[in-house]
PDB file of N, CA and C in Angstrom:
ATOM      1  N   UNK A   1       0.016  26.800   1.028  1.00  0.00           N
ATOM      2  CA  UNK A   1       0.178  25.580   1.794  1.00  0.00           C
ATOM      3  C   UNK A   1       1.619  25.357   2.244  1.00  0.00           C
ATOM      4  N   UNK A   2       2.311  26.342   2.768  1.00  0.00           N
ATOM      5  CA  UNK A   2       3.780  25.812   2.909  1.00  0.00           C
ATOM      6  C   UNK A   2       3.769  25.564   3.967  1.00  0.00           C
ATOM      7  N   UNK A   3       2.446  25.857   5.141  1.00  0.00           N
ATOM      8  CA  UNK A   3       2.253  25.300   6.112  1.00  0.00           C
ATOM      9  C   UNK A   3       2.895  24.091   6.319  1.00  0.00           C
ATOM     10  N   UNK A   4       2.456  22.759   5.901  1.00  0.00           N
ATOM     11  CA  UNK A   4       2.252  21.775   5.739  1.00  0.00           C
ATOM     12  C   UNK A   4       4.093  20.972   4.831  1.00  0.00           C
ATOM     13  N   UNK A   5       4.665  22.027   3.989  1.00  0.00           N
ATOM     14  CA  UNK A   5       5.814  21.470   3.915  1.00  0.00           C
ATOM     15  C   UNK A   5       6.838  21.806   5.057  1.00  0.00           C
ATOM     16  N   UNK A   6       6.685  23.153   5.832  1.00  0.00           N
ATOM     17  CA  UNK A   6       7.537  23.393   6.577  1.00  0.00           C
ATOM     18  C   UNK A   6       7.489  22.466   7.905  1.00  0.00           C
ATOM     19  N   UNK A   7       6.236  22.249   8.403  1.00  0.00           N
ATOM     20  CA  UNK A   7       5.844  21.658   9.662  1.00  0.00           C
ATOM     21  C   UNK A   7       5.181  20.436   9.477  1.00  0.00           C
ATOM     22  N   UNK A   8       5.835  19.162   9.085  1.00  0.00           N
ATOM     23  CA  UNK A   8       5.178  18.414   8.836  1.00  0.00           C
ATOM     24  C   UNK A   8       4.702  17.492  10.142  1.00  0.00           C
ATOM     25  N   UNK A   9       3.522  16.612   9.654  1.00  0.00           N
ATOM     26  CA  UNK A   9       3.291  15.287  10.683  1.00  0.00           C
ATOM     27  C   UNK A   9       3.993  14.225  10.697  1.00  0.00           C
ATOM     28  N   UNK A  10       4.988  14.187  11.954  1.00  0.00           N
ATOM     29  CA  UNK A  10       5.864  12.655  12.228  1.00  0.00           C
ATOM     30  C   UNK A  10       5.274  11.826  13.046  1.00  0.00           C
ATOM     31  N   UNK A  11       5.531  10.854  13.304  1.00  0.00           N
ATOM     32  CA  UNK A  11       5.254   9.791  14.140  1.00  0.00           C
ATOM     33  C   UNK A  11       6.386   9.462  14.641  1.00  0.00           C
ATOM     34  N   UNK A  12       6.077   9.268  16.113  1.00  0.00           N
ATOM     35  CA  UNK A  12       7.611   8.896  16.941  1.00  0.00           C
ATOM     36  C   UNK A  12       7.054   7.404  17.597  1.00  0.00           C
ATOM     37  N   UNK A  13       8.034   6.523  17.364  1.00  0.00           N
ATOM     38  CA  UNK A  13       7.488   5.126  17.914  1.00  0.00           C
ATOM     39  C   UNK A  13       8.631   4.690  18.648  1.00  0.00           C
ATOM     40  N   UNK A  14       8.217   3.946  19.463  1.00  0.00           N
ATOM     41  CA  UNK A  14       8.609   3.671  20.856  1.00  0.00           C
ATOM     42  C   UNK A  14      10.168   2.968  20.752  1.00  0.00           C
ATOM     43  N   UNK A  15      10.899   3.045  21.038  1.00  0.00           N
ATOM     44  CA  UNK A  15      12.164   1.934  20.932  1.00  0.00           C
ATOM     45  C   UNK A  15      12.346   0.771  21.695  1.00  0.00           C
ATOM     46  N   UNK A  16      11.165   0.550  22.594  1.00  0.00           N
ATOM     47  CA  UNK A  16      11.106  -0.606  23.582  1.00  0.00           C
ATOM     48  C   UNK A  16      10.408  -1.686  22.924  1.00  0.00           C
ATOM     49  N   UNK A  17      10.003  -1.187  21.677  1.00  0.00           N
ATOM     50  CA  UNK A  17       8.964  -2.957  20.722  1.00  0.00           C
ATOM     51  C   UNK A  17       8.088  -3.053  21.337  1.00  0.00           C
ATOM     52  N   UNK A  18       7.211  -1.874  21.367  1.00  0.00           N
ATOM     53  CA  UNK A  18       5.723  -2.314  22.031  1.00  0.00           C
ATOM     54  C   UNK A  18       4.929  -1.779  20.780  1.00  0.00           C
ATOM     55  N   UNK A  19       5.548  -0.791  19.631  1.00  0.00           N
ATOM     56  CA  UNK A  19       4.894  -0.497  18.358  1.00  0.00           C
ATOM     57  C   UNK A  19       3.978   0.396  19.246  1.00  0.00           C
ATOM     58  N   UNK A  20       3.833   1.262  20.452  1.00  0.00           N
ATOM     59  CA  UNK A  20       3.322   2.493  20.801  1.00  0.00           C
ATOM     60  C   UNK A  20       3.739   3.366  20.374  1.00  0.00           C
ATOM     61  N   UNK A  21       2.716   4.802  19.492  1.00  0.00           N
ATOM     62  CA  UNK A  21       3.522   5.478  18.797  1.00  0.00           C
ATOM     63  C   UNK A  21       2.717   6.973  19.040  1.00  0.00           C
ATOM     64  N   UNK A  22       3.389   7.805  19.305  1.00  0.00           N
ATOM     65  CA  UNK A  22       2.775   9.365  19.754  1.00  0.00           C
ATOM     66  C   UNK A  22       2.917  10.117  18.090  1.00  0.00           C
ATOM     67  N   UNK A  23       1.921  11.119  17.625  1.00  0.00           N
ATOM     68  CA  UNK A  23       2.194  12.133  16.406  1.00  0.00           C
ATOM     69  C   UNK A  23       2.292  13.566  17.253  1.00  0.00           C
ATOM     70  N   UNK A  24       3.118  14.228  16.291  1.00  0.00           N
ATOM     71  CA  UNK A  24       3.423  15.601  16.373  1.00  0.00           C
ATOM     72  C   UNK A  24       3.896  15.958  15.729  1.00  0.00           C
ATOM     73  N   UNK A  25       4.312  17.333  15.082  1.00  0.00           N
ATOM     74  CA  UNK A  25       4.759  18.046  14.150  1.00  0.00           C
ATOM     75  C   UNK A  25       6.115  18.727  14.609  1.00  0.00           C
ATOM     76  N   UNK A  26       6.759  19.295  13.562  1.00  0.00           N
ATOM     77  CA  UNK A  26       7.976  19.393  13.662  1.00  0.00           C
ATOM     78  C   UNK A  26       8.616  20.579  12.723  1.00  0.00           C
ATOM     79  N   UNK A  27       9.884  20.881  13.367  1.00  0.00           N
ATOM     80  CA  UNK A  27      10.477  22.199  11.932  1.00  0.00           C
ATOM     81  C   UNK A  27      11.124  21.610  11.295  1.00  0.00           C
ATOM     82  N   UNK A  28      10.770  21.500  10.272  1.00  0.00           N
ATOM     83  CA  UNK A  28      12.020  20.987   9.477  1.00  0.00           C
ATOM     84  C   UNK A  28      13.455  21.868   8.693  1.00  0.00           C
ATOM     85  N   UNK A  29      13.573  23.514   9.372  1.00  0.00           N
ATOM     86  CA  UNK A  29      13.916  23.977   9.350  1.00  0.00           C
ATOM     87  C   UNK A  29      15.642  23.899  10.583  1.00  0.00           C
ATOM     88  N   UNK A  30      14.624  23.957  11.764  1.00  0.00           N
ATOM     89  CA  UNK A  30      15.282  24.001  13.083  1.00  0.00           C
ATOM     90  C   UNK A  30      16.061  22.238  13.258  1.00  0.00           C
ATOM     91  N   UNK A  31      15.326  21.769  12.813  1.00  0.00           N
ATOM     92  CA  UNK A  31      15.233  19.863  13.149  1.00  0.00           C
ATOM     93  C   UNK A  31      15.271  18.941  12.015  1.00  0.00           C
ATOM     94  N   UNK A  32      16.220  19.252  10.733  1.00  0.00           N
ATOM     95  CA  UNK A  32      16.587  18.749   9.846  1.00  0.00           C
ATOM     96  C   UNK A  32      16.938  17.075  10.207  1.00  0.00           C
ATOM     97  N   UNK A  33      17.043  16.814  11.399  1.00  0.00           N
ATOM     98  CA  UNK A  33      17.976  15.110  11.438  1.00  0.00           C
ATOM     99  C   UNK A  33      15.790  14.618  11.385  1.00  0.00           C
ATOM    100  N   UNK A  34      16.356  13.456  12.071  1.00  0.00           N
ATOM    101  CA  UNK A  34      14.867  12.439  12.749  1.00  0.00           C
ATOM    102  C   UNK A  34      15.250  13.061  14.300  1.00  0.00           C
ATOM    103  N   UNK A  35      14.209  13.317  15.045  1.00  0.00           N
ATOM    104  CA  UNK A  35      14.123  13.531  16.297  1.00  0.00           C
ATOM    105  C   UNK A  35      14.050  12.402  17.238  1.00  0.00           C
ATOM    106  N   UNK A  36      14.533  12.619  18.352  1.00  0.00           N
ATOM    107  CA  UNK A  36      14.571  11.471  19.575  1.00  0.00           C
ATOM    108  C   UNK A  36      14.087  12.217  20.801  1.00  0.00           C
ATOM    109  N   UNK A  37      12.667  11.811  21.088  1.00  0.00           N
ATOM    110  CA  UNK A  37      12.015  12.502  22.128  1.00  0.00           C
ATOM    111  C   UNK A  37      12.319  11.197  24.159  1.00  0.00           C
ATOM    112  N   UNK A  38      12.563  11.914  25.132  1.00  0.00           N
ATOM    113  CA  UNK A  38      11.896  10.870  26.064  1.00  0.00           C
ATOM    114  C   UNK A  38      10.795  10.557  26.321  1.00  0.00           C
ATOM    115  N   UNK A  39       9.662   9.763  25.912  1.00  0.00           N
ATOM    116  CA  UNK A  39       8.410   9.998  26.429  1.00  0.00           C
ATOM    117  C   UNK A  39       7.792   8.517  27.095  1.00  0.00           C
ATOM    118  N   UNK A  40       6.566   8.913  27.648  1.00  0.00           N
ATOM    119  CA  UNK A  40       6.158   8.081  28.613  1.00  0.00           C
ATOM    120  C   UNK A  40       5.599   6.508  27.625  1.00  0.00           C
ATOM    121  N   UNK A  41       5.634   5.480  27.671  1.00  0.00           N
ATOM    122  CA  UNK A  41       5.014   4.331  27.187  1.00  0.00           C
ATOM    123  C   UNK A  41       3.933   3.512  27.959  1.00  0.00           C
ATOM    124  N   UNK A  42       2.914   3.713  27.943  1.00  0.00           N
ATOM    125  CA  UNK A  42       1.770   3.130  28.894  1.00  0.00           C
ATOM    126  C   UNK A  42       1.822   1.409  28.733  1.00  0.00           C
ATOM    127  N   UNK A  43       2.334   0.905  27.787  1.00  0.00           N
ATOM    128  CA  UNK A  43       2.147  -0.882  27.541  1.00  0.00           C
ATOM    129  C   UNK A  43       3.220  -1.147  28.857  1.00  0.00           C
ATOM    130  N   UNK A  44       4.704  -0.378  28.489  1.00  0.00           N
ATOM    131  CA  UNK A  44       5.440  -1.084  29.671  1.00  0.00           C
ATOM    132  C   UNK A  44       5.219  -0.339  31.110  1.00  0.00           C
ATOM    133  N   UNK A  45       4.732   1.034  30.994  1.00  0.00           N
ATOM    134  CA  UNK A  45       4.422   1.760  32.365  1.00  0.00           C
ATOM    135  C   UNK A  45       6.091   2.357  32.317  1.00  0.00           C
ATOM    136  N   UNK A  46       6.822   2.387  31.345  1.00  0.00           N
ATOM    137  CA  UNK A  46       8.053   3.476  32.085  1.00  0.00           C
ATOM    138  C   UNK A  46       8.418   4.366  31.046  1.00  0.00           C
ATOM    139  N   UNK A  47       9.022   5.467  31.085  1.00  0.00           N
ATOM    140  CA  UNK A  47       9.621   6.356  30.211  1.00  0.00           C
ATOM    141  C   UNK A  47      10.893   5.771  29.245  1.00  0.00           C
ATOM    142  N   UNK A  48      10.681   6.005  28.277  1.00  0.00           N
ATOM    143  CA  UNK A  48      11.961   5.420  26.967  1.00  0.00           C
ATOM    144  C   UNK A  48      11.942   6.361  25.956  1.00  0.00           C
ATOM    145  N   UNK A  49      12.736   6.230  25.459  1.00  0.00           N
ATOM    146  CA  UNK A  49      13.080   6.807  23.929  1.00  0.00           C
ATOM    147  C   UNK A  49      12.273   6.511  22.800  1.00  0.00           C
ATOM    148  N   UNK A  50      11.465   7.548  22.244  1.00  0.00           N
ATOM    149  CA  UNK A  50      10.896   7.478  20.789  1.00  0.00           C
ATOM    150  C   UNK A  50      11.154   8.521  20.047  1.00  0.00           C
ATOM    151  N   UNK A  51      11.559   7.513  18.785  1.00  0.00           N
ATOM    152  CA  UNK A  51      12.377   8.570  17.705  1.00  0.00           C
ATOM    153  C   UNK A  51      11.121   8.456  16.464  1.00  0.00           C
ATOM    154  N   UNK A  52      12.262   9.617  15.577  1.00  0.00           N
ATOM    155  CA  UNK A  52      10.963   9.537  14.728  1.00  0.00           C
ATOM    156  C   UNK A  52      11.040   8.606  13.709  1.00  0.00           C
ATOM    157  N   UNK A  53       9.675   8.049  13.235  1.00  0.00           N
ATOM    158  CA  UNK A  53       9.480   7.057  12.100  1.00  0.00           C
ATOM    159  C   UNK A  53       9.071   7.406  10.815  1.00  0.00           C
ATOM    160  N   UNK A  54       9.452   7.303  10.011  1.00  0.00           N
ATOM    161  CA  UNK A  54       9.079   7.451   8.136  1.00  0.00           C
ATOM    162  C   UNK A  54       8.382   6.901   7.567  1.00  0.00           C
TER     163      UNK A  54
END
C-alpha cells in the first residue's frame, strides 16, 4: 500500500469563500509544500486560486 502514502488524496478549496472544492492526488515526493492550483469556480463563474486544504 505505499500507493496511497506516496500519492495521497487532497482537496483544494477555493480562496474566493464560496467553500467550492476540487480532489486530486498528489506527490508528496515532488510537492512536499500545500499546492496552489488556478482553477475554474462555477458559484462565481471566474478562474481563482485553490490551494490545498487539510
Amino acid at each position: 500500500m505505499a500507493r496511497n502514502e506516496l500519492r495521497p488524496v487532497i482537496k483544494l478549496r477555493s480562496t474566493a469563500g464560496t467553500g467550492y472544492t476540487y480532489v486530486t492526488r498528489k506527490n508528496r515526493r515532488t510537492t512536499p509544500d500545500r499546492l496552489t492550483l488556478n482553477k475554474y469556480d462555477p458559484i462565481i463563474r471566474k478562474h481563482v486560486e485553490f490551494r490545498e486544504d487539510r
